[in-house]
C-alpha atoms as a PDB file:
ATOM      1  CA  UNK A   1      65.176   5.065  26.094  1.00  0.00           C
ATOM      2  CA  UNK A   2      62.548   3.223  28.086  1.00  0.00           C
ATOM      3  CA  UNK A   3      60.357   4.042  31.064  1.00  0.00           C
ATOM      4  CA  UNK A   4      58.782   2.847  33.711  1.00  0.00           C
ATOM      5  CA  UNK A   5      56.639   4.347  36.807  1.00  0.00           C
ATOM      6  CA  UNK A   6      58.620   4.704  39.672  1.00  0.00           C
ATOM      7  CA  UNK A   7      57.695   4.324  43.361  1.00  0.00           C
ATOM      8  CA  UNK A   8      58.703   7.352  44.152  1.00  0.00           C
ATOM      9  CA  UNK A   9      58.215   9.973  41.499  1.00  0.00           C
ATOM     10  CA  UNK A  10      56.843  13.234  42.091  1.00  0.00           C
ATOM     11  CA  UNK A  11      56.435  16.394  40.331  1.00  0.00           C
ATOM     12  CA  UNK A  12      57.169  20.202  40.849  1.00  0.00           C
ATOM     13  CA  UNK A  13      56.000  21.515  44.053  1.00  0.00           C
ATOM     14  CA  UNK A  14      53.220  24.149  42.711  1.00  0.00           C
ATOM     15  CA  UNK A  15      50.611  25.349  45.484  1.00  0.00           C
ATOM     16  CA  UNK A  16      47.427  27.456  45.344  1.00  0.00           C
ATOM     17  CA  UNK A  17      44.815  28.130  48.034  1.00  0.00           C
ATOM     18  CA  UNK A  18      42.041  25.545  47.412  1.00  0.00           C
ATOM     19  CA  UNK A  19      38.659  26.369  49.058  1.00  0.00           C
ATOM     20  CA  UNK A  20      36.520  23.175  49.812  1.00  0.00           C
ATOM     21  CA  UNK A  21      33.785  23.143  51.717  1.00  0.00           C
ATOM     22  CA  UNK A  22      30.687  21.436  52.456  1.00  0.00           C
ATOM     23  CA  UNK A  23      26.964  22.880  52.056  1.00  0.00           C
ATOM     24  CA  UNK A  24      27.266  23.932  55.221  1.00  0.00           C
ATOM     25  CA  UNK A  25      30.562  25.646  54.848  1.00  0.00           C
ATOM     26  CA  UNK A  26      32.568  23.439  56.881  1.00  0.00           C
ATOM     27  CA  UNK A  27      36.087  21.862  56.052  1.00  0.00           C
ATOM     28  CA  UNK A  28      35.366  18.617  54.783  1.00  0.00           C
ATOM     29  CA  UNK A  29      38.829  16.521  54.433  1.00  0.00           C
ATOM     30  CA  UNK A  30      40.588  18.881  51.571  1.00  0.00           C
ATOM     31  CA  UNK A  31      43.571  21.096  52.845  1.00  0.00           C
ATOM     32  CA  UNK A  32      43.621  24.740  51.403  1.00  0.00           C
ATOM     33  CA  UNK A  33      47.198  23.040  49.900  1.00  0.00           C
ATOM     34  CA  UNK A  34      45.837  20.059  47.595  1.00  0.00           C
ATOM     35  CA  UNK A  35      47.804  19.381  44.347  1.00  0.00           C
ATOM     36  CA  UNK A  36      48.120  16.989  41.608  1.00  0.00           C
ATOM     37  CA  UNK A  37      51.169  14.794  42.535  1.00  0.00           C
ATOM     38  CA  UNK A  38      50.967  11.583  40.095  1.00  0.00           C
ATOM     39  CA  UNK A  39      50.108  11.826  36.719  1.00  0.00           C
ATOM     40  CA  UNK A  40      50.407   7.530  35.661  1.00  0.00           C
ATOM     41  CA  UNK A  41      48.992   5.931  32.539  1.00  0.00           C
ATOM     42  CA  UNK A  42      48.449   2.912  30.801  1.00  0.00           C
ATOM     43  CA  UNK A  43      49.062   2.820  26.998  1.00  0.00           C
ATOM     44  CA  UNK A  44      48.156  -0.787  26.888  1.00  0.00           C
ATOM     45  CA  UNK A  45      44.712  -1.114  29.018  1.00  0.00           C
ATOM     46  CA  UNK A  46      45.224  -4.073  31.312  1.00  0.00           C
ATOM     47  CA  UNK A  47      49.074  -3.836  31.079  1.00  0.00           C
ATOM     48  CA  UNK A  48      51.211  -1.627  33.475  1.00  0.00           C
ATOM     49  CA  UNK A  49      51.236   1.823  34.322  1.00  0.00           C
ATOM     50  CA  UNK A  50      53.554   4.712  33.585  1.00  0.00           C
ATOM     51  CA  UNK A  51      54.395   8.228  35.441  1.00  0.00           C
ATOM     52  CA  UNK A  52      54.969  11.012  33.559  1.00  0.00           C
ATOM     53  CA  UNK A  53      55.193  14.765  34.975  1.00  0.00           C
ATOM     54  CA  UNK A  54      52.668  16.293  32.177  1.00  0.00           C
ATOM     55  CA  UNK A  55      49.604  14.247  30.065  1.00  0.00           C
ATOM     56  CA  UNK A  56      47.777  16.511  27.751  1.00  0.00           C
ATOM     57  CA  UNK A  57      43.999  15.947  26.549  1.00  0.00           C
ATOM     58  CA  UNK A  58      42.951  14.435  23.181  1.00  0.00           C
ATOM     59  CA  UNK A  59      39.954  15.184  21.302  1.00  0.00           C
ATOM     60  CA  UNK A  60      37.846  12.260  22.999  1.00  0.00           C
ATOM     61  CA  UNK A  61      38.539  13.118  26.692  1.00  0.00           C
ATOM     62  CA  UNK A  62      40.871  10.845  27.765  1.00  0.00           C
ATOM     63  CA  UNK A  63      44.806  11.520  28.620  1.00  0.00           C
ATOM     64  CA  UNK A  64      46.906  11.490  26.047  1.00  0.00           C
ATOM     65  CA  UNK A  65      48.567   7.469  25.262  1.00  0.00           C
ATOM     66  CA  UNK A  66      46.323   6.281  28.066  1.00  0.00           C
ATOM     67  CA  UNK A  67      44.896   3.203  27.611  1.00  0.00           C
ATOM     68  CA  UNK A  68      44.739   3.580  23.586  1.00  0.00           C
ATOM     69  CA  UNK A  69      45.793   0.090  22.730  1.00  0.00           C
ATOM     70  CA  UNK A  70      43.588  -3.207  24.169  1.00  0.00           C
ATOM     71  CA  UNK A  71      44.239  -6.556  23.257  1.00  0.00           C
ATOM     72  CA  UNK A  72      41.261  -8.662  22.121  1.00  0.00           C
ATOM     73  CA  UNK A  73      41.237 -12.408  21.667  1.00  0.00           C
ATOM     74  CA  UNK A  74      39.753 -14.105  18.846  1.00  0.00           C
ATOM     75  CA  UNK A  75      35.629 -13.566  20.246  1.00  0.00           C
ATOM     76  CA  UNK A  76      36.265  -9.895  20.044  1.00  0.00           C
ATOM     77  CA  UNK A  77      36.535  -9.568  23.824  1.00  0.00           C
ATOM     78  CA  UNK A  78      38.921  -7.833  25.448  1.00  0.00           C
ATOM     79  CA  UNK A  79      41.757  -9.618  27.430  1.00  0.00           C
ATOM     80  CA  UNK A  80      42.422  -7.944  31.134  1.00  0.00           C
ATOM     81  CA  UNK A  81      43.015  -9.030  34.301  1.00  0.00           C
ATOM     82  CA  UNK A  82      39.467  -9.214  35.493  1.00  0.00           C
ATOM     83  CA  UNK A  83      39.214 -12.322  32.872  1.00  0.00           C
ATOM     84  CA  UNK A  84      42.475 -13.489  32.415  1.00  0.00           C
ATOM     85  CA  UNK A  85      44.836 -13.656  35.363  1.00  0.00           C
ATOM     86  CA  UNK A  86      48.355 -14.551  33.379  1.00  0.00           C
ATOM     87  CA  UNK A  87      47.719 -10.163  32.937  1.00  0.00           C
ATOM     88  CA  UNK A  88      49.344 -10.235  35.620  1.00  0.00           C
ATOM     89  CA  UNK A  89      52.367 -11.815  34.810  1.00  0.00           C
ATOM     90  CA  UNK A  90      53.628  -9.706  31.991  1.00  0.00           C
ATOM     91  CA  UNK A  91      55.911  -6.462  32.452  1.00  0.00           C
ATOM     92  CA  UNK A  92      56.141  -3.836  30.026  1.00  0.00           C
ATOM     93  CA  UNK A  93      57.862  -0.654  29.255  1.00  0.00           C
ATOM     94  CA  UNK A  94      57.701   2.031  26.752  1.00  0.00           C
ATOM     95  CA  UNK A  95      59.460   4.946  24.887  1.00  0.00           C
ATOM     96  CA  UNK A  96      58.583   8.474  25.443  1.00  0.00           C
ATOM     97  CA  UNK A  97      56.511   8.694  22.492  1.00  0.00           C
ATOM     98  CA  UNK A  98      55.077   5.171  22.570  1.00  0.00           C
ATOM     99  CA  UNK A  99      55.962   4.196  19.319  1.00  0.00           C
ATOM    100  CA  UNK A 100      57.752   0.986  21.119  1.00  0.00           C
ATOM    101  CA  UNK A 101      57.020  -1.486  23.969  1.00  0.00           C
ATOM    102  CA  UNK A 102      59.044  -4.317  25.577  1.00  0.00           C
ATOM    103  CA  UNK A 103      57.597  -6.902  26.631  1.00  0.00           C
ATOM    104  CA  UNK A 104      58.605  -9.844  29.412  1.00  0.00           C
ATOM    105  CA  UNK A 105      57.237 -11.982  31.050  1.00  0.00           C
ATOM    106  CA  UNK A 106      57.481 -11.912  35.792  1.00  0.00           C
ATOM    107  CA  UNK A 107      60.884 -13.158  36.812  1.00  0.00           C
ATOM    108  CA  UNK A 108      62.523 -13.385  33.286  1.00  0.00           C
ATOM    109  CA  UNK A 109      65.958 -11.401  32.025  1.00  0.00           C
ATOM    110  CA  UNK A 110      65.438 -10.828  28.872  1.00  0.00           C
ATOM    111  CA  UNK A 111      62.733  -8.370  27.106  1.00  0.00           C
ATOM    112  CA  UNK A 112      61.202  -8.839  23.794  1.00  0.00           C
ATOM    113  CA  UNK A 113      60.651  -5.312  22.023  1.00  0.00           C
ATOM    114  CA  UNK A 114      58.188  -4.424  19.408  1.00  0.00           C
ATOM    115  CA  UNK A 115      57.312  -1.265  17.320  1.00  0.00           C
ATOM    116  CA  UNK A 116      53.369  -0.392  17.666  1.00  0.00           C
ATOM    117  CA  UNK A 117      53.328   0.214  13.750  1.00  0.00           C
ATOM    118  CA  UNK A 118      54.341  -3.850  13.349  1.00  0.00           C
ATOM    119  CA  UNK A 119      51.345  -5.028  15.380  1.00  0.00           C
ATOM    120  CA  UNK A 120      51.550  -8.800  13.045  1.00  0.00           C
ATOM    121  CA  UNK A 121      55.182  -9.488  15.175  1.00  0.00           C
ATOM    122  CA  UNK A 122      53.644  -8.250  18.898  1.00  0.00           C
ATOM    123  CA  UNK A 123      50.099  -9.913  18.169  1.00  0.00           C
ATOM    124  CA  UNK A 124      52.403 -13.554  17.731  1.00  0.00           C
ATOM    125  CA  UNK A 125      54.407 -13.106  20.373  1.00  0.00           C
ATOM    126  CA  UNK A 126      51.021 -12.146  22.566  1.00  0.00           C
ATOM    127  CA  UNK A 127      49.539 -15.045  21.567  1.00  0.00           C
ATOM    128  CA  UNK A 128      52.156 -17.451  22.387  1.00  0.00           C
ATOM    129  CA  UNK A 129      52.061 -15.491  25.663  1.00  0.00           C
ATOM    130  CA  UNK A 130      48.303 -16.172  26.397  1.00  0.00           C
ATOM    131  CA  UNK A 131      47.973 -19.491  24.285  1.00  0.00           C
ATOM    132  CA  UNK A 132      45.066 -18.139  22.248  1.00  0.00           C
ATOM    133  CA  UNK A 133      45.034 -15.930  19.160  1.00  0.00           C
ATOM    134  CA  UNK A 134      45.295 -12.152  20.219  1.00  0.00           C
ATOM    135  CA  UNK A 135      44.715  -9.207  18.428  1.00  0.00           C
ATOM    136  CA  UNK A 136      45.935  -5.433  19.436  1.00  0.00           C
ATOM    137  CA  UNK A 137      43.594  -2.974  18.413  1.00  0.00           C
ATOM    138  CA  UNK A 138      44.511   1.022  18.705  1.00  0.00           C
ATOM    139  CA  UNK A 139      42.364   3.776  19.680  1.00  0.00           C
ATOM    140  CA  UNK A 140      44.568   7.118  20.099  1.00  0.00           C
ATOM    141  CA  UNK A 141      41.659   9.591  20.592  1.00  0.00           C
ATOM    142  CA  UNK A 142      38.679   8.213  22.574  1.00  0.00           C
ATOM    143  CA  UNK A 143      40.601   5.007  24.138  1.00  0.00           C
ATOM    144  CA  UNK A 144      39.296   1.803  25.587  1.00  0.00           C
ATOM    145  CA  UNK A 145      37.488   3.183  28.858  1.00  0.00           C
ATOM    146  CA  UNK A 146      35.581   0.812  30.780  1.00  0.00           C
ATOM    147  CA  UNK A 147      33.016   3.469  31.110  1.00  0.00           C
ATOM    148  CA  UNK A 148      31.809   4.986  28.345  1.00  0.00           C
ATOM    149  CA  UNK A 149      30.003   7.686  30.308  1.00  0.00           C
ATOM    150  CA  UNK A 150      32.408   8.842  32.964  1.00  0.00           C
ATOM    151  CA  UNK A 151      35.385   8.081  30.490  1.00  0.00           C
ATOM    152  CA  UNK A 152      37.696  10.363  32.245  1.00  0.00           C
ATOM    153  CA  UNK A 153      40.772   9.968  34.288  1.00  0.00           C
ATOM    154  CA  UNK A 154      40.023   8.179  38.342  1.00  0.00           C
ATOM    155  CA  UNK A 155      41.451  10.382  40.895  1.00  0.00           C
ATOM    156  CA  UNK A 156      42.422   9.559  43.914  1.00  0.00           C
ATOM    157  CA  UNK A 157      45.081  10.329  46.642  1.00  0.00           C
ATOM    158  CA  UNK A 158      48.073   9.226  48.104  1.00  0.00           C
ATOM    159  CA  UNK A 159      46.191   9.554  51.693  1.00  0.00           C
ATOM    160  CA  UNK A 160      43.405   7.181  50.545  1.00  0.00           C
ATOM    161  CA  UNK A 161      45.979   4.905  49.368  1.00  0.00           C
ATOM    162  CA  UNK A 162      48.078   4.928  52.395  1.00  0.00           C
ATOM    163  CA  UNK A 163      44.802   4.564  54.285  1.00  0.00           C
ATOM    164  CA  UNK A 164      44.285   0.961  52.484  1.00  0.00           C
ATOM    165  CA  UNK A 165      47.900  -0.036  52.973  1.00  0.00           C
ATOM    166  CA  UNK A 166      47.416   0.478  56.754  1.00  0.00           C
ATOM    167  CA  UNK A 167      44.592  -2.228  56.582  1.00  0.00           C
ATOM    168  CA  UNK A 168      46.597  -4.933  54.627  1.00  0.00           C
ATOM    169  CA  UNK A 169      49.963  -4.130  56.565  1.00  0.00           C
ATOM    170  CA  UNK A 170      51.391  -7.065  53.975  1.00  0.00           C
ATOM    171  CA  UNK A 171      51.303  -4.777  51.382  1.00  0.00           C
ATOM    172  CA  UNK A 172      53.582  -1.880  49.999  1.00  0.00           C
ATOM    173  CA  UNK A 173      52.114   1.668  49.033  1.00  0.00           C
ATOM    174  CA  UNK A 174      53.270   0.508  45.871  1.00  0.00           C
ATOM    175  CA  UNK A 175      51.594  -2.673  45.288  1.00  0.00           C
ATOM    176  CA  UNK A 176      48.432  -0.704  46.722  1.00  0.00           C
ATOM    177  CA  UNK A 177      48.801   2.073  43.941  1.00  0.00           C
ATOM    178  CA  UNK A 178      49.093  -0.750  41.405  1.00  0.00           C
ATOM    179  CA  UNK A 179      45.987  -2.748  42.355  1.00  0.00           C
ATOM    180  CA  UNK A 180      43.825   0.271  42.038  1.00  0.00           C
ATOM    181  CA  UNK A 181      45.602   1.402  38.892  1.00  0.00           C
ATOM    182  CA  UNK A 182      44.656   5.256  39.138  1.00  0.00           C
ATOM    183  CA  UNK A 183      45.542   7.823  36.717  1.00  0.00           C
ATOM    184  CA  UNK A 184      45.558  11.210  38.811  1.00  0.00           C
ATOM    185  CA  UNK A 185      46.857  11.175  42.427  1.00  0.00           C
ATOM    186  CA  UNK A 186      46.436  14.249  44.881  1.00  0.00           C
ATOM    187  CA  UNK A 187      48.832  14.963  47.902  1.00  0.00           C
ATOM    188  CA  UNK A 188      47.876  17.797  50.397  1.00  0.00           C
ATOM    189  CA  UNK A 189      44.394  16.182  52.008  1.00  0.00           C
ATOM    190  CA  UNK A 190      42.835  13.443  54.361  1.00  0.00           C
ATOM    191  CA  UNK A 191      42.253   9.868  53.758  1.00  0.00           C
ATOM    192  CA  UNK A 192      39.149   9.924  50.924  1.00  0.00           C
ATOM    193  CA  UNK A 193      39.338  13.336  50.829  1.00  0.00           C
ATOM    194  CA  UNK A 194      38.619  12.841  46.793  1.00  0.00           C
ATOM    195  CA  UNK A 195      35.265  11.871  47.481  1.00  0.00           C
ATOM    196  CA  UNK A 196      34.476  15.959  47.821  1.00  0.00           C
ATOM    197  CA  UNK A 197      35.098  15.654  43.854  1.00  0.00           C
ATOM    198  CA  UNK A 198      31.269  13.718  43.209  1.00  0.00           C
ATOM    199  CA  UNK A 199      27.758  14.322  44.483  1.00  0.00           C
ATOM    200  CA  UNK A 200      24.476  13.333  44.511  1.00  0.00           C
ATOM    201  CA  UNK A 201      23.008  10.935  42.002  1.00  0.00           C
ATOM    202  CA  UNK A 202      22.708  12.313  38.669  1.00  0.00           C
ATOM    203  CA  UNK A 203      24.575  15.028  39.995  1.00  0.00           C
ATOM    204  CA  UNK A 204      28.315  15.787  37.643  1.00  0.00           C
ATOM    205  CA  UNK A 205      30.465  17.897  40.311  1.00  0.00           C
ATOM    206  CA  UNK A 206      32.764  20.417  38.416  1.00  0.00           C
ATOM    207  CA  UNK A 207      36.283  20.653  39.268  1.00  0.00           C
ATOM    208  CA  UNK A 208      39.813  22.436  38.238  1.00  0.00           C
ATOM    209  CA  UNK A 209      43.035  20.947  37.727  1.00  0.00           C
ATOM    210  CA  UNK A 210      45.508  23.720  36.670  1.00  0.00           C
ATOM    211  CA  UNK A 211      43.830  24.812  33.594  1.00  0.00           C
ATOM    212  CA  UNK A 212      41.625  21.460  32.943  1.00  0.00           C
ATOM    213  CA  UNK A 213      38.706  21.219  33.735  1.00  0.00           C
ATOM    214  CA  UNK A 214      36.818  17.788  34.956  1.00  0.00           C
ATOM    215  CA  UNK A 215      33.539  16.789  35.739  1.00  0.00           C
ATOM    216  CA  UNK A 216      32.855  14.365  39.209  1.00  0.00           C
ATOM    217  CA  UNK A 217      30.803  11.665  38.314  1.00  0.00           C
ATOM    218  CA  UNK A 218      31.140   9.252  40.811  1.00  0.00           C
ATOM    219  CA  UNK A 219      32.744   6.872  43.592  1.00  0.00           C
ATOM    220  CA  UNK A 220      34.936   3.944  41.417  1.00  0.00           C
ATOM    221  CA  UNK A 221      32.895   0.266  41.361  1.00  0.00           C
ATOM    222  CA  UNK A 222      36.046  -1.779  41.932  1.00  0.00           C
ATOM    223  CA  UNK A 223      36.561  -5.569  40.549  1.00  0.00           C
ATOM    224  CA  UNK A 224      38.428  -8.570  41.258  1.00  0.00           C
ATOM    225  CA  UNK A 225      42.033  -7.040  40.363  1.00  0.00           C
ATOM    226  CA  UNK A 226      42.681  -5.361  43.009  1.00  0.00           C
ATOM    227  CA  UNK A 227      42.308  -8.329  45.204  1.00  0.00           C
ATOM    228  CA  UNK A 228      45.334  -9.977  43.306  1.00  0.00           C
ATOM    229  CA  UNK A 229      49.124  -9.351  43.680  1.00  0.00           C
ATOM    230  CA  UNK A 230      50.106  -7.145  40.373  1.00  0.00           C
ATOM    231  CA  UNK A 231      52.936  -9.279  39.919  1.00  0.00           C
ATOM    232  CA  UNK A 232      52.193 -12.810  40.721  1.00  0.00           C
ATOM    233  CA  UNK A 233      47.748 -12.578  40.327  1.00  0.00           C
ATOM    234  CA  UNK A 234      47.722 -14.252  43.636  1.00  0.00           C
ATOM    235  CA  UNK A 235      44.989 -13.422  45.532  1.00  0.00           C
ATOM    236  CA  UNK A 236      44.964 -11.816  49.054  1.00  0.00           C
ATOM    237  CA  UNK A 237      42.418 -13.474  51.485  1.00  0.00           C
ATOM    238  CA  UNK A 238      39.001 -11.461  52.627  1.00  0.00           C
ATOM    239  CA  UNK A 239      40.442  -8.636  50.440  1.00  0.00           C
ATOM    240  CA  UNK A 240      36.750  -7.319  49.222  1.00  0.00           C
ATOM    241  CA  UNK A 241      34.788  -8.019  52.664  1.00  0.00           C
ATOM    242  CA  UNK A 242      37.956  -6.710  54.574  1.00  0.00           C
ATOM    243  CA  UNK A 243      38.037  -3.325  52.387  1.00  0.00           C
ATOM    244  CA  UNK A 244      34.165  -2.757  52.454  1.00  0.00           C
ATOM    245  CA  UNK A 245      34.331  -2.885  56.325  1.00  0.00           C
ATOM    246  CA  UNK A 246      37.099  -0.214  56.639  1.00  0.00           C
ATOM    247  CA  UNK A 247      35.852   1.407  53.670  1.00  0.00           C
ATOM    248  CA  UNK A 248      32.696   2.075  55.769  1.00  0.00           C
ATOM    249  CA  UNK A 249      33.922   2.599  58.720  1.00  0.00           C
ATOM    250  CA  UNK A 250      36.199   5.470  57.465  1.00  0.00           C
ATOM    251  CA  UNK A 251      33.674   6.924  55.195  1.00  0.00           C
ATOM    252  CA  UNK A 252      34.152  10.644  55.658  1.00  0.00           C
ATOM    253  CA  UNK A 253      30.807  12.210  57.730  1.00  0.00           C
ATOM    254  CA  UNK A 254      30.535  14.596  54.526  1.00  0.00           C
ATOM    255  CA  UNK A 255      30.603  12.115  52.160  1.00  0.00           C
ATOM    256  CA  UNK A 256      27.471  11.981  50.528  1.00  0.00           C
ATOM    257  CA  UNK A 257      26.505   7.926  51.381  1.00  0.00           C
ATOM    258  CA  UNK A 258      23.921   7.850  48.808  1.00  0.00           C
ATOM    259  CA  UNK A 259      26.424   6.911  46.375  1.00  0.00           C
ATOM    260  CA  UNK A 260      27.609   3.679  47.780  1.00  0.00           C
ATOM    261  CA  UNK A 261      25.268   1.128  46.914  1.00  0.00           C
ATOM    262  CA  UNK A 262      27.830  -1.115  48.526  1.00  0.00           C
ATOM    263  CA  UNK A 263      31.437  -0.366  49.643  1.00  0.00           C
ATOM    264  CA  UNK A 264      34.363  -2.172  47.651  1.00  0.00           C
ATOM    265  CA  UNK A 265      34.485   1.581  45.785  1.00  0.00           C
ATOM    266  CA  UNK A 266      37.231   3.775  45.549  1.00  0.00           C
ATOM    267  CA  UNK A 267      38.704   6.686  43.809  1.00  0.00           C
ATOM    268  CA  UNK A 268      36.856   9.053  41.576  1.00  0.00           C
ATOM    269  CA  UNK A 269      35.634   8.397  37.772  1.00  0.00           C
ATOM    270  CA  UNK A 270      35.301  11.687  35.810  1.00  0.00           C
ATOM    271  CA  UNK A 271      34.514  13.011  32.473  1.00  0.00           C
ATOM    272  CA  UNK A 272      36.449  15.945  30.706  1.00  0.00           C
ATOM    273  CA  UNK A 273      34.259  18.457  28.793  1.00  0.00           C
ATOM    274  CA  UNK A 274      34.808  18.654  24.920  1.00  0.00           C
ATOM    275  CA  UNK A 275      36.518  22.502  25.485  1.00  0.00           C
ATOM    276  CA  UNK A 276      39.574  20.865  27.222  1.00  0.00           C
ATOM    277  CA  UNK A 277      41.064  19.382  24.058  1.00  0.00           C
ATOM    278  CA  UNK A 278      44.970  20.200  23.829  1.00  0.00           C
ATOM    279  CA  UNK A 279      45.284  21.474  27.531  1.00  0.00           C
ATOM    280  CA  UNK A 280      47.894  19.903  29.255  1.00  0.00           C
ATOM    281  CA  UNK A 281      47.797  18.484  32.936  1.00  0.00           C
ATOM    282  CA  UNK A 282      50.880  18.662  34.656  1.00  0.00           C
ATOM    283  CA  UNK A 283      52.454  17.035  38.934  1.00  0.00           C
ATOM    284  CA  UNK A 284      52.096  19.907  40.556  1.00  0.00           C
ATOM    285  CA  UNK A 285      48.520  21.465  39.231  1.00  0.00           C
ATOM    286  CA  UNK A 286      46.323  23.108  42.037  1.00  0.00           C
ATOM    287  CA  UNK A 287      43.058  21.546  43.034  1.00  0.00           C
ATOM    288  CA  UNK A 288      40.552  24.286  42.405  1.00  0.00           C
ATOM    289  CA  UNK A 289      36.419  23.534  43.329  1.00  0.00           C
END
């Protein structure tokens, strides 16, 4: 049985009053009805992204089979899509218990599968794939974040995303979602309402989900991948200076504007405190500041 993350998944409807306000007690972009609604992750960093209704939290921080295997060429440096564009030509899908991928490459039929406990067999067939020797490494507890500070899940929200589909109307929702490659999605609130979840610098902002709790650290530093197609790794034209403009421009008046050194940011990096080991996250969680 294989998986993938569909367009259109969503979770159990769970709501709880959520009260978010500004230092001066005003609303500031969260409804009293925000939930978690996407829970995706990436067991191969780089690769593509799965949904699942429920994640739980290892010892390290990070959500469970989220990016916990990287592939590394032969320098010792890892192989992604900010580096390597042909990332963005291969598919993959995994069991429930990702013990197993399949691998293929953009437009072809047929899939080539591998167990993750014969990594000798996947790192050939990578490296034909690439044409350069590849190794997969494995990390199951602490991962392969790219920030080794705020190594949490990014949060987001399907409002922010729909707000950056509306200024590339070329785009899907979808093809938004998997630019920006975001673990935790929220439903229930305004366009960038997630940027309530950091503030100032050197400031962590605390924050619930269900039972786990989170740490804000700060707005997401984005890179070149989201300016390419997830499929194809063609580019889009003006992408970054287009996004920075509108990302401006729609910057919520609460939002504290200290933290954007520039503007091609988005979602929210986090950190999750050593106490939350074993707790599980699950679509439908309340939002709870």
């Amino acid at each position: 049985m294989y998986f993938v993350a569909p367009a259109n998944q969503r979770g159990p409807v769970i709501l709880s009053e959520t009260d978010c306000r500004a230092a001066d007690d005003s609303s500031i972009g969260l409804s009293a009805k925000m939930r978690l609604s996407r829970i995706t992750i990436f067991p191969i960093k780089a690769l593509d992204g799965v949904s699942v209704g429920a994640a739980g939290i290892t010892g390290g921080g990070i959500l469970k089979n989220d990016r916990i295997y990287a592939i590394y060429d032969a320098e010792g440096k890892v192989v992604n899509g900010k580096g390597t564009p042909r990332v963005h030509q291969l598919r993959c899908a995994f069991d429930p218990d990702v013990r197993e991928v399949r691998l293929w490459q953009e437009n072809e039929t047929a899939p080539h599968q591998f167990q993750f406990d014969d990594c000798a067999r996947l790192n050939r067939w990578l490296g034909e794939f690439f044409g350069f020797p590849i190794t997969l490494r494995h990390e199951p507890t602490n991962g392969f974040p790219d920030d080794r500070t705020a190594f949490g899940p990014t949060v987001t929200s399907e409002a922010s995303l729909r707000a950056v589909q509306s200024w590339f109307p070329e785009l899907t929702l979808e093809s938004v979602r998997r630019r920006f490659r975001t673990n935790l999605e929220l439903e229930g609130g305004d366009a960038f309402c997630e940027d309530c979840l950091f503030g100032a610098p050197g400031e962590l902002k605390p924050f619930r989900l269900g039972t786990v709790s989170f740490m804000g650290h700060n707005p997401c530093q984005r890179c070149v991948v989201p300016t390419r197609d997830p499929d194809t790794g063609q580019p889009v034209a003006d992408f970054q200076r287009e996004f920075m403009r509108r990302r401006q421009e729609q910057l919520p008046d609460w939002a504290n504007a200290g933290r954007f050194n520039h503007f091609y940011r988005f979602a929210v990096n986090t950190s999750i405190p050593p106490g939350e080991v074993d707790k599980m996250l699950r679509a439908g969680d309340a939002l709870t500041l």
